[in-house]
C-alpha atoms as a PDB file:
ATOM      1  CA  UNK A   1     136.061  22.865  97.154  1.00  0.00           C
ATOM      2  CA  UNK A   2     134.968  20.524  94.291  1.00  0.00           C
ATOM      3  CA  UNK A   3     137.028  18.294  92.125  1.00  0.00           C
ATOM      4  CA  UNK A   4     137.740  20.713  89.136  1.00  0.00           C
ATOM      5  CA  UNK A   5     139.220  22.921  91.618  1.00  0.00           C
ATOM      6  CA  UNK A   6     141.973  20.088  92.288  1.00  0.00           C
ATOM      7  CA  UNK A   7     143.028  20.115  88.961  1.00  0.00           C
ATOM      8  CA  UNK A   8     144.214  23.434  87.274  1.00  0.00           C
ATOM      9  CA  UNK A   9     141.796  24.945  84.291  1.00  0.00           C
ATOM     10  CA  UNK A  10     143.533  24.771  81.117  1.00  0.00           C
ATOM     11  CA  UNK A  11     143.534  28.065  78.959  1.00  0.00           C
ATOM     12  CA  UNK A  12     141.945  27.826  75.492  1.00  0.00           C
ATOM     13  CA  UNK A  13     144.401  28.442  73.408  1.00  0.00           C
ATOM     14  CA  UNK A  14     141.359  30.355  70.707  1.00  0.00           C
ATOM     15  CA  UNK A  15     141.296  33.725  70.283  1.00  0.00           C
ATOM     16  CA  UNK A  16     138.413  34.955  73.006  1.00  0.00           C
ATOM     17  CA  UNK A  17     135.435  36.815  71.664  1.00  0.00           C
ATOM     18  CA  UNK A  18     136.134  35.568  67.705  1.00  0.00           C
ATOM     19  CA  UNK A  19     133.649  34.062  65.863  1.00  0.00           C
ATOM     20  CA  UNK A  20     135.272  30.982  64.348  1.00  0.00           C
ATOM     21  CA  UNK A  21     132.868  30.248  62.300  1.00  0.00           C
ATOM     22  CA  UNK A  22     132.896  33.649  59.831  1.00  0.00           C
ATOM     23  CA  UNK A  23     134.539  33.710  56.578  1.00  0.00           C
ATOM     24  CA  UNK A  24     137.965  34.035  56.763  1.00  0.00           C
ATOM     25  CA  UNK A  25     141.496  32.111  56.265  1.00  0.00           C
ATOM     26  CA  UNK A  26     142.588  29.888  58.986  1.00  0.00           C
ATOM     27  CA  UNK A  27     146.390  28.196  59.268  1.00  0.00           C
ATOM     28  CA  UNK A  28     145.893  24.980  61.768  1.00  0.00           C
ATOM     29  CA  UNK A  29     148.479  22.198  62.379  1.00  0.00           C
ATOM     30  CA  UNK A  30     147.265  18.697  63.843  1.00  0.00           C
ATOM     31  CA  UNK A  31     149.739  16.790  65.369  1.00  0.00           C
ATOM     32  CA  UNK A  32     149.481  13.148  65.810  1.00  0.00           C
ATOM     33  CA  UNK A  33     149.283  11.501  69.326  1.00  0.00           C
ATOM     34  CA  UNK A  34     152.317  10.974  71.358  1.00  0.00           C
ATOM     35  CA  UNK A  35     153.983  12.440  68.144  1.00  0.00           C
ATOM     36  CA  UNK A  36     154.307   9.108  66.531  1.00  0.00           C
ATOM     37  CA  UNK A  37     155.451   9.568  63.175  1.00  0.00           C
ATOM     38  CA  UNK A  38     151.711   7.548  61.280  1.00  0.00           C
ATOM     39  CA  UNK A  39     152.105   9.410  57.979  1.00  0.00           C
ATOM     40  CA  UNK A  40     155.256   8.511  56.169  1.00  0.00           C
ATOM     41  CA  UNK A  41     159.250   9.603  55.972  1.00  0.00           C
ATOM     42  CA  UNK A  42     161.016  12.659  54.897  1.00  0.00           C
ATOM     43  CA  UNK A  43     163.447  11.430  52.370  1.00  0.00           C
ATOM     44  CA  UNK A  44     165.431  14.180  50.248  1.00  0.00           C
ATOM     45  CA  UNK A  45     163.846  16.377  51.574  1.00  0.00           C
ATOM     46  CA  UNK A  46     160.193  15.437  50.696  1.00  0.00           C
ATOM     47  CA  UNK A  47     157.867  13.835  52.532  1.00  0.00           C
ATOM     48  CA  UNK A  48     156.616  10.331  51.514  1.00  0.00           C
ATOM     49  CA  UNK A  49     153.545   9.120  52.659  1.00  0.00           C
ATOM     50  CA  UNK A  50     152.743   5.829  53.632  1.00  0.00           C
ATOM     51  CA  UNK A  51     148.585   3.872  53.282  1.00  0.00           C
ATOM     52  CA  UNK A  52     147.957   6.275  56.234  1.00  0.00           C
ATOM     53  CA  UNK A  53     149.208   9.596  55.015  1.00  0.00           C
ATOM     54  CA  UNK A  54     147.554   9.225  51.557  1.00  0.00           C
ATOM     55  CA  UNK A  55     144.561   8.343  53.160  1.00  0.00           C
ATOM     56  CA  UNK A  56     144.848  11.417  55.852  1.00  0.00           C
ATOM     57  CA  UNK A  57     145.636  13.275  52.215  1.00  0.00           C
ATOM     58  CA  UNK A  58     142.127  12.062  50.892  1.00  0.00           C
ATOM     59  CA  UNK A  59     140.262  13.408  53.932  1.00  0.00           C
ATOM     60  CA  UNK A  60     141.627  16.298  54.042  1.00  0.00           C
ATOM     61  CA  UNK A  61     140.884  16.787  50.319  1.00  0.00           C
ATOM     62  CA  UNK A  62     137.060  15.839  51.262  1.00  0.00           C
ATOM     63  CA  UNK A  63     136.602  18.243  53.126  1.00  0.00           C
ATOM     64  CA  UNK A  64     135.077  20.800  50.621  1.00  0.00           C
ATOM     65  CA  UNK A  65     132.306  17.775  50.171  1.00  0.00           C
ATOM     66  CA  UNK A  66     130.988  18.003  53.811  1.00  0.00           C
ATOM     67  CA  UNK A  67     131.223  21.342  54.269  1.00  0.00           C
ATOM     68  CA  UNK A  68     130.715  23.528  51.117  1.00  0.00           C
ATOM     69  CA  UNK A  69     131.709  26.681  52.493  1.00  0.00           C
ATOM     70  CA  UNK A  70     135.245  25.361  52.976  1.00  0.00           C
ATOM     71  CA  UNK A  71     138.139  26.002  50.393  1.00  0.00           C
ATOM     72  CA  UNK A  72     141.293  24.512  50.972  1.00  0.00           C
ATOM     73  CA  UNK A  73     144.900  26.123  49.950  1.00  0.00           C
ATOM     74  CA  UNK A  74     148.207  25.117  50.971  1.00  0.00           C
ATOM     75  CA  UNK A  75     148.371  21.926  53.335  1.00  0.00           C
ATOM     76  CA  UNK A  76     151.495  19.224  53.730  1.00  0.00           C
ATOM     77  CA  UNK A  77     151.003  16.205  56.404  1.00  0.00           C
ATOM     78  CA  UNK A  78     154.314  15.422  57.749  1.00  0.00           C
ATOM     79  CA  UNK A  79     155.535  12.115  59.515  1.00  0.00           C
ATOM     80  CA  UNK A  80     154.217  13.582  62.615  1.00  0.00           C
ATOM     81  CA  UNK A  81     151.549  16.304  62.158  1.00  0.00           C
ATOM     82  CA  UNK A  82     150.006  18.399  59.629  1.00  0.00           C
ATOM     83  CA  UNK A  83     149.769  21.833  58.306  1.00  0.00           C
ATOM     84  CA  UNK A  84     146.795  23.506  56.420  1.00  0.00           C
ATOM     85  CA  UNK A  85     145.162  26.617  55.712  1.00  0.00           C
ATOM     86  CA  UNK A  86     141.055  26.362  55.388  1.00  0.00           C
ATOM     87  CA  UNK A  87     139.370  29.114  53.856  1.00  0.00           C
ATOM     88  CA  UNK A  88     135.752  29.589  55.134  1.00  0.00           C
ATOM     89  CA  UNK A  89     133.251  31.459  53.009  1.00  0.00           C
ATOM     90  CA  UNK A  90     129.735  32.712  53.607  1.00  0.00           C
ATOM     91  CA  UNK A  91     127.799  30.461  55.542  1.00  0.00           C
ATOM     92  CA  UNK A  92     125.613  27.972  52.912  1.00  0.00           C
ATOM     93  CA  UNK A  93     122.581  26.813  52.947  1.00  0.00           C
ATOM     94  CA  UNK A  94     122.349  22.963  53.723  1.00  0.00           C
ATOM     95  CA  UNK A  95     119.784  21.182  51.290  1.00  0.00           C
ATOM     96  CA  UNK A  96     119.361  17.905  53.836  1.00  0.00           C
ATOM     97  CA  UNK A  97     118.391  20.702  56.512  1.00  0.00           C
ATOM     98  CA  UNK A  98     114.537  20.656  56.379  1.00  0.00           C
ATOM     99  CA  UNK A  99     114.475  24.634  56.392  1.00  0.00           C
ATOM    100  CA  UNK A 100     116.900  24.519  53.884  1.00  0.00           C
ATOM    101  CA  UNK A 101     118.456  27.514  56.247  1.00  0.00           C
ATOM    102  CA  UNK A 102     122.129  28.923  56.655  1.00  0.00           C
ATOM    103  CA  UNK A 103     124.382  26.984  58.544  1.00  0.00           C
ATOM    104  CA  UNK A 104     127.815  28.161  59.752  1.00  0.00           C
ATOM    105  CA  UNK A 105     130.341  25.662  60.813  1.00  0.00           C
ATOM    106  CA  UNK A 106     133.155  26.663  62.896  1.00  0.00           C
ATOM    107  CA  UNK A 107     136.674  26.103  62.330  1.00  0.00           C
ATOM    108  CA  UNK A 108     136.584  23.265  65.501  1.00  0.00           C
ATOM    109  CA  UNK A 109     133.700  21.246  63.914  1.00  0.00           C
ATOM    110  CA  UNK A 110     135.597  20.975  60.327  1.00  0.00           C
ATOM    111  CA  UNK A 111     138.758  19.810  62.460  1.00  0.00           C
ATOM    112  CA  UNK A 112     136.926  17.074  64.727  1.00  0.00           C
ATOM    113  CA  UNK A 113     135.402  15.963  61.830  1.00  0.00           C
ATOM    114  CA  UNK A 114     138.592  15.663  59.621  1.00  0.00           C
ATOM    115  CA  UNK A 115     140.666  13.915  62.478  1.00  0.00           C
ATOM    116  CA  UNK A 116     137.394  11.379  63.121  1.00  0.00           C
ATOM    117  CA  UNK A 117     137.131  10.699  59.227  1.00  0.00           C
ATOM    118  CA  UNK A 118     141.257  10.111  59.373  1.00  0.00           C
ATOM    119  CA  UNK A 119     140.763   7.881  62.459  1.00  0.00           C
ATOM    120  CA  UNK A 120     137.879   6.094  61.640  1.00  0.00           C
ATOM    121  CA  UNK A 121     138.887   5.019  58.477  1.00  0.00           C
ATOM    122  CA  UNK A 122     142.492   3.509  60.004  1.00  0.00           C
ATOM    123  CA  UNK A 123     140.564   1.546  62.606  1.00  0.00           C
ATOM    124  CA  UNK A 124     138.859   0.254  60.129  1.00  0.00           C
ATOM    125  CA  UNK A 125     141.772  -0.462  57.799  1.00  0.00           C
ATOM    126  CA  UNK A 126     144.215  -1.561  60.055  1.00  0.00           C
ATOM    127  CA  UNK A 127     141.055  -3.130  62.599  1.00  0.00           C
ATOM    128  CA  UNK A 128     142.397  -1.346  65.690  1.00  0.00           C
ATOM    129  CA  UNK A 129     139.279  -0.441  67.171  1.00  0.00           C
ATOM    130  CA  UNK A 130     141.240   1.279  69.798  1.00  0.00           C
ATOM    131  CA  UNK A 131     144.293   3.212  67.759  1.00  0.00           C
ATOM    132  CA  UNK A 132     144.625   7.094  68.658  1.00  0.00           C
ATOM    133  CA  UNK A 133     146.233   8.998  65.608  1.00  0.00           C
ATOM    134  CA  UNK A 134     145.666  12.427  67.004  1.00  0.00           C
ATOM    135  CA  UNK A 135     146.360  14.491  69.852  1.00  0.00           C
ATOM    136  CA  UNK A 136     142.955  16.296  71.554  1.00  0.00           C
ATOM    137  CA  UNK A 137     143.829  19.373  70.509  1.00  0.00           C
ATOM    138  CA  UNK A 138     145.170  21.661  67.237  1.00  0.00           C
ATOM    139  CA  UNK A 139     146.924  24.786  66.904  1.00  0.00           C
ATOM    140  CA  UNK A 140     145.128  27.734  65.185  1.00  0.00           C
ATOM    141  CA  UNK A 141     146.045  30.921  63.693  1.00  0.00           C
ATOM    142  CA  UNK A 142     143.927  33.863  61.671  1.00  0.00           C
ATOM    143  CA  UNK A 143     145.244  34.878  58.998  1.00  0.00           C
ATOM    144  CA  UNK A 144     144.731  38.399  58.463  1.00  0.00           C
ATOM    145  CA  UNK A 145     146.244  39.727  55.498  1.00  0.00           C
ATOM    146  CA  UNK A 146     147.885  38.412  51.878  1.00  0.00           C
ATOM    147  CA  UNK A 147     151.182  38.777  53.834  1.00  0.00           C
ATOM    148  CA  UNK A 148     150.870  36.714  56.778  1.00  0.00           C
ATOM    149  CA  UNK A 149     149.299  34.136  53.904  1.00  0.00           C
ATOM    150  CA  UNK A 150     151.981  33.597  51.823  1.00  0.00           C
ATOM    151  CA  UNK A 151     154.460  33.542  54.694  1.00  0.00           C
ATOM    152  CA  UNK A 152     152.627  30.694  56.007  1.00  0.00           C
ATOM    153  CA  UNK A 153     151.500  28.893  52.412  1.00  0.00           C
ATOM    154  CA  UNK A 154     155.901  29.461  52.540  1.00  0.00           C
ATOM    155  CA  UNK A 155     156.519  27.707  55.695  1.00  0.00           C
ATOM    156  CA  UNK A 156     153.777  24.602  54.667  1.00  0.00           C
ATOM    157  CA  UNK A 157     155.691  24.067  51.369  1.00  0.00           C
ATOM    158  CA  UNK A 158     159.045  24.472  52.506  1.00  0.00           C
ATOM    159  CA  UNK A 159     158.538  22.314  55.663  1.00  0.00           C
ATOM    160  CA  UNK A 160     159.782  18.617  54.434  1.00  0.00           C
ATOM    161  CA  UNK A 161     163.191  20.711  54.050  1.00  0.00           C
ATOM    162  CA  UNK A 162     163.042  21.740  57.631  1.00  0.00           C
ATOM    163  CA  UNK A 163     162.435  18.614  58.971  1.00  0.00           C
ATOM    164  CA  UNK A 164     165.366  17.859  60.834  1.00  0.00           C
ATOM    165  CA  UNK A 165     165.298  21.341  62.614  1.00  0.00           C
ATOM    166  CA  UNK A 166     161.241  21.252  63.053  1.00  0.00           C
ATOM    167  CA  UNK A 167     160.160  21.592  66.664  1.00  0.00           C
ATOM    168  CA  UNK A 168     158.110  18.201  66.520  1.00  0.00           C
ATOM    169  CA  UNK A 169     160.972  15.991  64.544  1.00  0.00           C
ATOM    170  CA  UNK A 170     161.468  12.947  66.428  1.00  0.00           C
ATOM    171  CA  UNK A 171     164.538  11.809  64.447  1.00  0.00           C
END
């Protein structure tokens, strides 16, 4: 017996056998550690966000600047998490690649980059060195077809109205 069989394996909660790296539209939600509300209030209805929602707002928006074959639709951070569907093209060719080849990025490496840009940038801001805004892990879904699209660009938009009866309100 060895020491990972102590502990039990956790499931990955991705889609076995998909390539998360082909073009396609993806719905994830990152929810902040411990779900501490770090991005602002609901108020009215509407979320407000505070010096570190706009600036988890800007890095999401940069996204499209580190990784080219990203478009971004619908997102809304929330006190406590965010929503957000990426839309990955073609893969690109990467000019500071010294073949100048195709790269594909997969849905994971655009995430752990966004949440280390978010978290980075805090620490720095608010010099924590040691702050944790995010939880290890994200929720995914595929998005298949225009339907399941706008039900979900629905659900991101009408969200800060649902607040109260959202499974990760913390009142």
């Amino acid at each position: 017996m060895t020491d990972l069989d102590l502990y039990p394996q956790r499931k990955s909660p991705r889609l076995q056998g998909y390539d998360y790296g082909q073009a396609g539209a993806y719905f994830v939600t990152l929810c902040c550690y411990q779900r501490l509300s770090f991005f602002g209030n609901i108020v009215d209805e509407k979320m407000h966000l505070n010096d570190t929602g706009i600036l988890a707002e800007q890095c999401w928006q940069a996204i499209p600047v580190h990784f080219p074959n990203v478009e971004l639709d619908d997102w809304m951070i929330m006190p406590n998490h965010m929503h957000g569907i990426l839309l990955l093209t073609d893969t690109v060719a990467v000019s500071d690649k010294p073949s100048n080849s195709p790269v594909c990025v997969r849905l994971s490496s655009i995430i752990n980059s966004y949440k280390g840009a978010v978290t980075r940038a805090e620490r720095q801001r608010c010099s924590m060195p040691e702050l944790r805004i995010w939880q290890p892990r994200y929720h995914d879904h595929i998005i298949r077809n225009e339907r399941d699209l706008n039900r979900i660009r629905e659900y991101v938009q009408t969200n800060p109205a649902q607040w109260q009866t959202d499974t990760f309100y913390s009142g």
